[in-house]
Protein backbone atom coordinates (compact mmCIF):
# COMPACT_ATOMS: atom_id res chain seq x y z
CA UNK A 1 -70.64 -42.03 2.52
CA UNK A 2 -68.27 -39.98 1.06
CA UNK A 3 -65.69 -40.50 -2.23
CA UNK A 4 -64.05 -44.13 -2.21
CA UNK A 5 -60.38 -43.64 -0.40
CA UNK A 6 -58.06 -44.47 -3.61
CA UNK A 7 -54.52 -43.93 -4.29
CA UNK A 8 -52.75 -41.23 -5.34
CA UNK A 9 -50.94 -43.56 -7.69
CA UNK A 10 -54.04 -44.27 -9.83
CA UNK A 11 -54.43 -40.61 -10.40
CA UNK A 12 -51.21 -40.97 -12.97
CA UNK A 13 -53.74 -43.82 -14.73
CA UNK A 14 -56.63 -43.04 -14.69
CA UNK A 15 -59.31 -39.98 -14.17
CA UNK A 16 -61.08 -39.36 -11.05
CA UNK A 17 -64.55 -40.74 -11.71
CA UNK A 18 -66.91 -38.14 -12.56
CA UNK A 19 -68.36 -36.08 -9.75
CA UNK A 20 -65.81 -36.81 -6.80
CA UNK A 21 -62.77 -35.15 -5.80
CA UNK A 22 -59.70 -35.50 -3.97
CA UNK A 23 -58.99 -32.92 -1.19
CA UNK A 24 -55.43 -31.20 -1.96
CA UNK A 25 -52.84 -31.23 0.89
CA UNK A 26 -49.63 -30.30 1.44
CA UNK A 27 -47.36 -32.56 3.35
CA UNK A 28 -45.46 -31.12 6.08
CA UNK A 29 -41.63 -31.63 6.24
CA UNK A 30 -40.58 -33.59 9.18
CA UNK A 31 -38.97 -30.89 11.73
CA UNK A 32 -36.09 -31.55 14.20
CA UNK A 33 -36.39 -31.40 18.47
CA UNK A 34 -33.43 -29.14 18.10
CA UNK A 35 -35.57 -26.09 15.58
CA UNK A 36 -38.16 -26.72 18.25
CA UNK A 37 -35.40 -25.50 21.15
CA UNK A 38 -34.31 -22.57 18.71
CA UNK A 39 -37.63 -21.27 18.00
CA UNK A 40 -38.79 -21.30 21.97
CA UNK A 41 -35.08 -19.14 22.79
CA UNK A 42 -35.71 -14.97 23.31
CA UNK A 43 -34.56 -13.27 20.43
CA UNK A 44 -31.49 -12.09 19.84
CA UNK A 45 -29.76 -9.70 21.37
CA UNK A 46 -28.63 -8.67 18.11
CA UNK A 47 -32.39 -7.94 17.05
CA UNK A 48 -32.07 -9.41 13.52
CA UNK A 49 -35.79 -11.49 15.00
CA UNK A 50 -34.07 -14.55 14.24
CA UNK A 51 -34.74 -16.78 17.45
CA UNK A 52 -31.32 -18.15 18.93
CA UNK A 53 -30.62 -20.84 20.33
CA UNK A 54 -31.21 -21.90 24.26
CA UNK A 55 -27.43 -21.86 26.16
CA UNK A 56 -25.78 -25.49 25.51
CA UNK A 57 -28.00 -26.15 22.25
CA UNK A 58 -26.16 -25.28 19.18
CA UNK A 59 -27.97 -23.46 16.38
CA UNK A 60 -29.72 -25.44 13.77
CA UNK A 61 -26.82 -25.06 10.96
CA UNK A 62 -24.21 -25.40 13.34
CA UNK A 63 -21.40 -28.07 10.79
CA UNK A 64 -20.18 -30.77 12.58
CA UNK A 65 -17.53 -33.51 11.84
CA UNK A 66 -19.59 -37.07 11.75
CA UNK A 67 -17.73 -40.40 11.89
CA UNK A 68 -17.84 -41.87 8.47
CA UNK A 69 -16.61 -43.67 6.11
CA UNK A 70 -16.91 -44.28 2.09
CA UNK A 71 -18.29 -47.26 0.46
CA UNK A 72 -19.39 -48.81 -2.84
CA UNK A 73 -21.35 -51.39 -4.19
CA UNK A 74 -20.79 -52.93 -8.11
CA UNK A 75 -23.37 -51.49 -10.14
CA UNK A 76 -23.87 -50.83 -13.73
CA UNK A 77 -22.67 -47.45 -15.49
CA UNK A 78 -23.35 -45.60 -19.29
CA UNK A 79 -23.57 -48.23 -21.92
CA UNK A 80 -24.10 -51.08 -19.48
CA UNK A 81 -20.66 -51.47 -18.30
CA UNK A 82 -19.58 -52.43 -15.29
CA UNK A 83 -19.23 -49.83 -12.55
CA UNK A 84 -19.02 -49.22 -8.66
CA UNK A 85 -21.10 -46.83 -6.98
CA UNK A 86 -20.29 -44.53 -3.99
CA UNK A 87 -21.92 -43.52 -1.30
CA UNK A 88 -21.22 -42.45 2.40
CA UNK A 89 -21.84 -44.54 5.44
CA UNK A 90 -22.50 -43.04 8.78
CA UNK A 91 -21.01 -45.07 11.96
CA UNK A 92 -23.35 -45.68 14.61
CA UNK A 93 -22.47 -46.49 17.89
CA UNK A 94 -24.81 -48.35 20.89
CA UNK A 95 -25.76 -45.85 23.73
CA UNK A 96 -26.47 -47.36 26.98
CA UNK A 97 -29.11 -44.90 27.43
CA UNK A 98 -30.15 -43.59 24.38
CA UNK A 99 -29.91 -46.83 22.09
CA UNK A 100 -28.15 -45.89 18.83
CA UNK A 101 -26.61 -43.25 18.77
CA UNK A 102 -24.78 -40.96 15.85
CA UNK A 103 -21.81 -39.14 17.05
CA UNK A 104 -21.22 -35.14 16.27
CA UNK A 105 -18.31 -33.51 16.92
CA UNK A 106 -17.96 -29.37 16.67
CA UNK A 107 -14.24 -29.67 15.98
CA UNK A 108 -12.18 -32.36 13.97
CA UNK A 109 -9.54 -32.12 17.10
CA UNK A 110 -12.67 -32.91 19.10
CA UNK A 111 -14.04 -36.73 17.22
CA UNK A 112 -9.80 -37.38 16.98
CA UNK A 113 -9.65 -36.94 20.48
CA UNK A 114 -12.27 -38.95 21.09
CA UNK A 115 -12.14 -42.04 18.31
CA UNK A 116 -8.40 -41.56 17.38
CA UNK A 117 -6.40 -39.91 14.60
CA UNK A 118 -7.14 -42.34 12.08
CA UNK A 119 -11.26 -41.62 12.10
CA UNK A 120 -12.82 -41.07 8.91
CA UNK A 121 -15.65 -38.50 9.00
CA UNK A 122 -17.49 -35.91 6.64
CA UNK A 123 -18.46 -32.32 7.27
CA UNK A 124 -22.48 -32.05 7.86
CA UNK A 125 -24.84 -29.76 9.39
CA UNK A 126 -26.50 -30.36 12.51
CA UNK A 127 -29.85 -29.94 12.12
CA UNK A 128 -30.18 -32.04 8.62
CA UNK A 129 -28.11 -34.99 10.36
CA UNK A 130 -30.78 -35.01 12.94
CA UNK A 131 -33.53 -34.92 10.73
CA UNK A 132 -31.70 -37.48 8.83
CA UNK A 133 -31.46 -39.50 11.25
CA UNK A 134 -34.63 -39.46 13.45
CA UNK A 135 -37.07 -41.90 11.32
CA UNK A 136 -34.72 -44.28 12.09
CA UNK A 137 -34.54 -44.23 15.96
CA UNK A 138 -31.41 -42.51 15.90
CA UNK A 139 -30.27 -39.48 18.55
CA UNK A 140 -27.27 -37.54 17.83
CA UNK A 141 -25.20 -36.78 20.47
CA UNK A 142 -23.40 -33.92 20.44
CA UNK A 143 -19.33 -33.98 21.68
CA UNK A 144 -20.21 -37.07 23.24
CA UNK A 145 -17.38 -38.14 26.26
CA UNK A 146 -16.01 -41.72 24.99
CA UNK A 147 -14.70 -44.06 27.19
CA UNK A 148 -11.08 -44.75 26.31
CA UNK A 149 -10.06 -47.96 24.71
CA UNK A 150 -9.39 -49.39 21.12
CA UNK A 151 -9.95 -47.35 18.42
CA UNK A 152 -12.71 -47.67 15.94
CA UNK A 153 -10.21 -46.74 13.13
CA UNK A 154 -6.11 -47.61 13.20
CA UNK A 155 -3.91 -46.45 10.42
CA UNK A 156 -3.44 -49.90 9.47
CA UNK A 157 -6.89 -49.79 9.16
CA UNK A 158 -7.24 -46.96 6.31
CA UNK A 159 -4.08 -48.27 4.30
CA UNK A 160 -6.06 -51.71 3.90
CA UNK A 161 -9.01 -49.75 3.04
CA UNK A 162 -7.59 -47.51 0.06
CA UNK A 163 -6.19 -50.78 -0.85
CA UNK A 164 -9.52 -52.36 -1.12
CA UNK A 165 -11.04 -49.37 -2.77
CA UNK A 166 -8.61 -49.72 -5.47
CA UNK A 167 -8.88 -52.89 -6.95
């Protein structure tokens, strides 16, 4: 038998017991399907030997507009005083086909076209919203076709928002 398996946690607590040690390794980052696509491309034609991407797969940093919106949750600031925090939701949407789904859009005239004027969303990049996103079960689609109808987002629906944020 070999050393006992133990946590890493106990190493902050205690010593490693005398004549046993703990094999170092380095975790690899999680990588996205779409770096995969990049790297297998020809290079360039540009010869920098950066791999591009295949025809209809954007490159990995390609910024896209996400549907989004702001929210906050009562928390406590400096000198225990009541405070709200921010942070930024991403909208999902149900995919027949692909289950939940985020929505990527490479122009903002592109998601307004296809959710409406009155969409919030927030700049990103590509490839880090997919690896955001993929622990979760998530695909991103990219300038997905919507099927027309009501709008996620109505004017109305911001001014009673900023209203609500103010209080």
């Amino acid at each position: 038998m070999g050393a006992p398996t133990r946590s890493r946690l106990l190493d902050f607590a205690e010593p490693d017991p005398p004549g046993t040690s703990l094999p170092q390794q380095t975790p690899q980052p999680p990588r996205s399907a779409l770096r995969d696509f990049a790297e297998a491309a020809p290079p360039r034609a540009d010869t920098d030997g950066r791999p591009a991407p295949k025809p209809g797969i954007p490159a990995y940093h390609t910024p896209v507009c996400v549907p989004a919106h702001p929210r906050s949750v009562a928390g406590t600031g400096s000198h225990g005083r009541p405070a709200r925090v921010p942070f930024i939701v991403l909208e999902l949407f149900r995919h027949p086909a692909h289950g939940t789904v985020a929505f990527a859009f490479t122009s903002p005239a592109r998601l307004a076209a296809a959710l409406g004027e009155a969409q919030p969303w927030v700049a990103a990049s590509l490839g880090a919203l997919a690896e955001g996103v993929r622990d979760q079960g998530v695909t991103v689609l990219l300038d997905p076709q919507v099927a027309p109808g009501e709008p996620n987002w109505r004017p109305e629906d911001l001014a009673a928002y900023a209203r609500e944020v103010r209080r």
